[in-house]
N, C-alpha and C. Protein backbone atom coordinates (compact mmCIF):
# COMPACT_ATOMS: atom_id res chain seq x y z
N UNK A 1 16.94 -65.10 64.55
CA UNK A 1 15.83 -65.01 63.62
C UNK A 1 16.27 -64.38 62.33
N UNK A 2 15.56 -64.92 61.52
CA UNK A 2 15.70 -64.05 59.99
C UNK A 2 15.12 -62.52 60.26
N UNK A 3 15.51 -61.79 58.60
CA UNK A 3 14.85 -60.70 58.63
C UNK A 3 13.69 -60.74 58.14
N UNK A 4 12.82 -59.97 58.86
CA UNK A 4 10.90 -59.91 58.12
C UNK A 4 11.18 -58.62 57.46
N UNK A 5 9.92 -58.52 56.85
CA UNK A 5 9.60 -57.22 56.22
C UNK A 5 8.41 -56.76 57.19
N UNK A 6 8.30 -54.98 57.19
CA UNK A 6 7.41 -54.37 57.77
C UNK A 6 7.74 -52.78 57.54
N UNK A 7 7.31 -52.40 58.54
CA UNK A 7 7.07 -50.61 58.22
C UNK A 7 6.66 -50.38 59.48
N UNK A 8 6.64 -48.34 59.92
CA UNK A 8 6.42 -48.02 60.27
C UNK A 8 5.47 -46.96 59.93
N UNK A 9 4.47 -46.12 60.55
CA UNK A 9 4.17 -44.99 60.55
C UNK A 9 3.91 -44.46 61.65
N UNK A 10 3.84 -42.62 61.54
CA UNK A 10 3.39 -41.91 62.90
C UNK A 10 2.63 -40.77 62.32
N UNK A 11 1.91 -39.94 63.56
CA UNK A 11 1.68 -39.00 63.60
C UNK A 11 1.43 -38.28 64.49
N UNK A 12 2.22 -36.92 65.09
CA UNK A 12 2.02 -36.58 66.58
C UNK A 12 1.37 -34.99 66.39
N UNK A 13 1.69 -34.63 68.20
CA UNK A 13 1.13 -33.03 68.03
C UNK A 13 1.52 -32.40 69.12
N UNK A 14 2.11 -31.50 68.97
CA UNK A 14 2.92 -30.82 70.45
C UNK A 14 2.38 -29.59 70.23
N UNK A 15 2.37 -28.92 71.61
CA UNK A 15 1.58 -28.13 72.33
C UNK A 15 2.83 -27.59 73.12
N UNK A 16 2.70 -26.14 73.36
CA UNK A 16 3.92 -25.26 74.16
C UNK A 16 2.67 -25.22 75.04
N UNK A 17 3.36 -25.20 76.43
CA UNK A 17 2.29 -24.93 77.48
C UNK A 17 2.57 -23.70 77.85
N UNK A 18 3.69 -23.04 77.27
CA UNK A 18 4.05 -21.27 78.29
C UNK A 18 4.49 -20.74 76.98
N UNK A 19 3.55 -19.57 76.79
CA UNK A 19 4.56 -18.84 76.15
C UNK A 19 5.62 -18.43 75.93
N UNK A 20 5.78 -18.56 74.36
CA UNK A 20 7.33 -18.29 73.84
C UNK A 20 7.69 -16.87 74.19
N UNK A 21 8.99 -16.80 74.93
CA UNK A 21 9.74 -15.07 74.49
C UNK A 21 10.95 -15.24 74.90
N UNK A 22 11.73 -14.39 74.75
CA UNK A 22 13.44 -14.10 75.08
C UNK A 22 13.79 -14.74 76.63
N UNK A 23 12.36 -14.26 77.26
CA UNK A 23 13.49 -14.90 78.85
C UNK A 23 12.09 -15.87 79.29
N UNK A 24 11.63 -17.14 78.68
CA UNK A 24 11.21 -18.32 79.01
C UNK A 24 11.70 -19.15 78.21
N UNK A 25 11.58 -20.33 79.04
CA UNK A 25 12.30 -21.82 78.59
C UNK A 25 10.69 -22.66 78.67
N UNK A 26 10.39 -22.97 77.73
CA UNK A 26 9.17 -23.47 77.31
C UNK A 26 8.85 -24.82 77.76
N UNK A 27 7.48 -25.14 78.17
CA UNK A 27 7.15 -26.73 78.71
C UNK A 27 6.88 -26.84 77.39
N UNK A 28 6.64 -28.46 76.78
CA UNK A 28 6.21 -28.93 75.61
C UNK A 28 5.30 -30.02 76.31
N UNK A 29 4.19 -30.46 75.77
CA UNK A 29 3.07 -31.66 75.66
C UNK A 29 3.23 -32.07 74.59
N UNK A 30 3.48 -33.33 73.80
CA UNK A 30 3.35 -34.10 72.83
C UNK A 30 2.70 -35.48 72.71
N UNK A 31 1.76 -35.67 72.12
CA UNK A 31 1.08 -37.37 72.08
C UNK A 31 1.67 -37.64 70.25
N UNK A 32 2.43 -39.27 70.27
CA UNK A 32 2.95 -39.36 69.07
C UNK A 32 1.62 -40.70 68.94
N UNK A 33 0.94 -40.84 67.37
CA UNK A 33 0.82 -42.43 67.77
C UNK A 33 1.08 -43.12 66.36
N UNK A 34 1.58 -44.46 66.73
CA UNK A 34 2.55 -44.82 65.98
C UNK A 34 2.08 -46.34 65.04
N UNK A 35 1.88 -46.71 64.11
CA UNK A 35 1.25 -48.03 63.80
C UNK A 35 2.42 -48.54 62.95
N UNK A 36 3.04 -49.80 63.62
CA UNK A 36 4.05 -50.79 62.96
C UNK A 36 3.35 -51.67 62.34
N UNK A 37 4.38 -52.39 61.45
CA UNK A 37 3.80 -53.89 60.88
C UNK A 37 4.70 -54.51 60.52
N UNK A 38 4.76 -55.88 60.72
CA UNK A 38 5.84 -56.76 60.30
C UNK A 38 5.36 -58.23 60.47
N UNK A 39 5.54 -59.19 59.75
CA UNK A 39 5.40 -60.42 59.22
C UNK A 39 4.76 -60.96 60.38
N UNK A 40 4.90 -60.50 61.36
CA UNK A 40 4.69 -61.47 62.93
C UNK A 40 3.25 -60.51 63.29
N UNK A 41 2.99 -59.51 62.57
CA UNK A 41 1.49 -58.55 63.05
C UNK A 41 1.73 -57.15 62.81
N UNK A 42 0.15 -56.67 63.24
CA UNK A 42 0.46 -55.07 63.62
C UNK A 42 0.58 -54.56 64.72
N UNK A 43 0.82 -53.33 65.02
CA UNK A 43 1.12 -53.02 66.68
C UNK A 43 0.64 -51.17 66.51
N UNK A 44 -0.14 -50.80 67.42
CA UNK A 44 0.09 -49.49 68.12
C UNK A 44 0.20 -48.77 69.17
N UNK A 45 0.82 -48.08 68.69
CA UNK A 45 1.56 -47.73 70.11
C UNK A 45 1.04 -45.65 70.64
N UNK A 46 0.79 -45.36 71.52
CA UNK A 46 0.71 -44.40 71.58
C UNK A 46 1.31 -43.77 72.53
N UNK A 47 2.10 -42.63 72.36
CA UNK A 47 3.47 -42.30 73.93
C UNK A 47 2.65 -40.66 73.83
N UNK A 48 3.45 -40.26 75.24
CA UNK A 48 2.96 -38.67 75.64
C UNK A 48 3.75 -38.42 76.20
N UNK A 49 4.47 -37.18 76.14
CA UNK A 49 5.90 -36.92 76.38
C UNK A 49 5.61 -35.25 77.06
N UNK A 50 6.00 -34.83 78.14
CA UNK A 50 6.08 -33.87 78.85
C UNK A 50 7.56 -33.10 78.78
N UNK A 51 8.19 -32.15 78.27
CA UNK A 51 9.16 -31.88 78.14
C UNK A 51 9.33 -30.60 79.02
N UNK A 52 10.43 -30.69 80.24
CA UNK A 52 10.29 -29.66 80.59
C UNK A 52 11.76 -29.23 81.24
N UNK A 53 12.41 -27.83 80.54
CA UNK A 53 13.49 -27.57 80.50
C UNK A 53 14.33 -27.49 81.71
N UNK A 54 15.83 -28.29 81.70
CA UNK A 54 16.43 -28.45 82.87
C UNK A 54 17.22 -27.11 83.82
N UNK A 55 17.08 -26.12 83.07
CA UNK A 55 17.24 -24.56 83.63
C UNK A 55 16.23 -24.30 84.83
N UNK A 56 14.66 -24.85 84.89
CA UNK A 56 13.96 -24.75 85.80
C UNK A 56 14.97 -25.12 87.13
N UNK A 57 15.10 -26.14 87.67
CA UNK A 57 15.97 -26.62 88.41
C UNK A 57 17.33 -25.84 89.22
N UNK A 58 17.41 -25.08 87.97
CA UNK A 58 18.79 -24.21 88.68
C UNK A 58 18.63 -23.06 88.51
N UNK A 59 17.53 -22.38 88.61
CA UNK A 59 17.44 -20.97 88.48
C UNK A 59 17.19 -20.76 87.57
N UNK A 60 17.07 -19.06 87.23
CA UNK A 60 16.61 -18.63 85.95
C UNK A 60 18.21 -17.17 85.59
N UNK A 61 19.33 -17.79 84.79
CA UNK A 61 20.16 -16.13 84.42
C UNK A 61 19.51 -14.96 84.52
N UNK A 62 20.26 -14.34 85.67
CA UNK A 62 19.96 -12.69 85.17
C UNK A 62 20.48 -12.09 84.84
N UNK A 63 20.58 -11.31 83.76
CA UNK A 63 21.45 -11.13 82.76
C UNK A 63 22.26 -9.53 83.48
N UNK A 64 23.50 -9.25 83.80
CA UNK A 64 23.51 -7.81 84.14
C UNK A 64 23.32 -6.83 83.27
N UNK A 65 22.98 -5.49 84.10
CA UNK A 65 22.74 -4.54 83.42
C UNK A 65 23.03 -4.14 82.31
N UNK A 66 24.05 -4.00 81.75
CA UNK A 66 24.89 -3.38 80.39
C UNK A 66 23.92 -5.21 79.43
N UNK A 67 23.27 -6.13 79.82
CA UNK A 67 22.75 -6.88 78.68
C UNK A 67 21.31 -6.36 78.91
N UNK A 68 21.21 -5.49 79.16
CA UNK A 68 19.34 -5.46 79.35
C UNK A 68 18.36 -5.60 80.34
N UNK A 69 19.15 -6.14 81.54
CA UNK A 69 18.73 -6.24 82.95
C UNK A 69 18.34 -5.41 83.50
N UNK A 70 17.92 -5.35 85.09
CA UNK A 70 17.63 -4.38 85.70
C UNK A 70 18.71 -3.55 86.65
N UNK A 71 18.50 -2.24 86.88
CA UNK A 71 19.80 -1.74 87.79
C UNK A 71 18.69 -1.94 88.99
N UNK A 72 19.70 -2.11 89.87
CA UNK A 72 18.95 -1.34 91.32
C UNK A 72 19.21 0.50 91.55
N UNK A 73 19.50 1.09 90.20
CA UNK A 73 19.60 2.50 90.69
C UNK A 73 18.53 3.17 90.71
């Protein structure tokens, strides 16, 4: 096929589901939605994206004592 002309646009919105601090790894919620166009039509599209960090899975570092951790003394 030849090339058409068209475009894109978006606009999304993400959401932290856990509070931010030094020792969490944050979920994210995002809905993007998106309106194309090109010679052949328009199109929209709307995605939702759950982001959730792969550290869950393997534990959480505990940092030793001399970084700020806890002693057992």
């Amino acid at each position: 096929g030849g090339d058409g002309k068209g475009g894109v646009a978006g606009v999304g919105l993400t959401y932290d589901l856990i509070e931010r601090h030094r020792d969490t790894q944050p979920w994210t919620v995002s809905v993007v939605v998106r309106r194309a166009w090109t010679d052949a039509g328009a199109r929209t599209d709307v995605s939702f994206d759950v982001t959730v960090p792969l550290a869950m899975f393997f534990g959480t570092r505990i940092p030793p004592p001399g970084d700020g951790g806890t002693s057992s003394e």
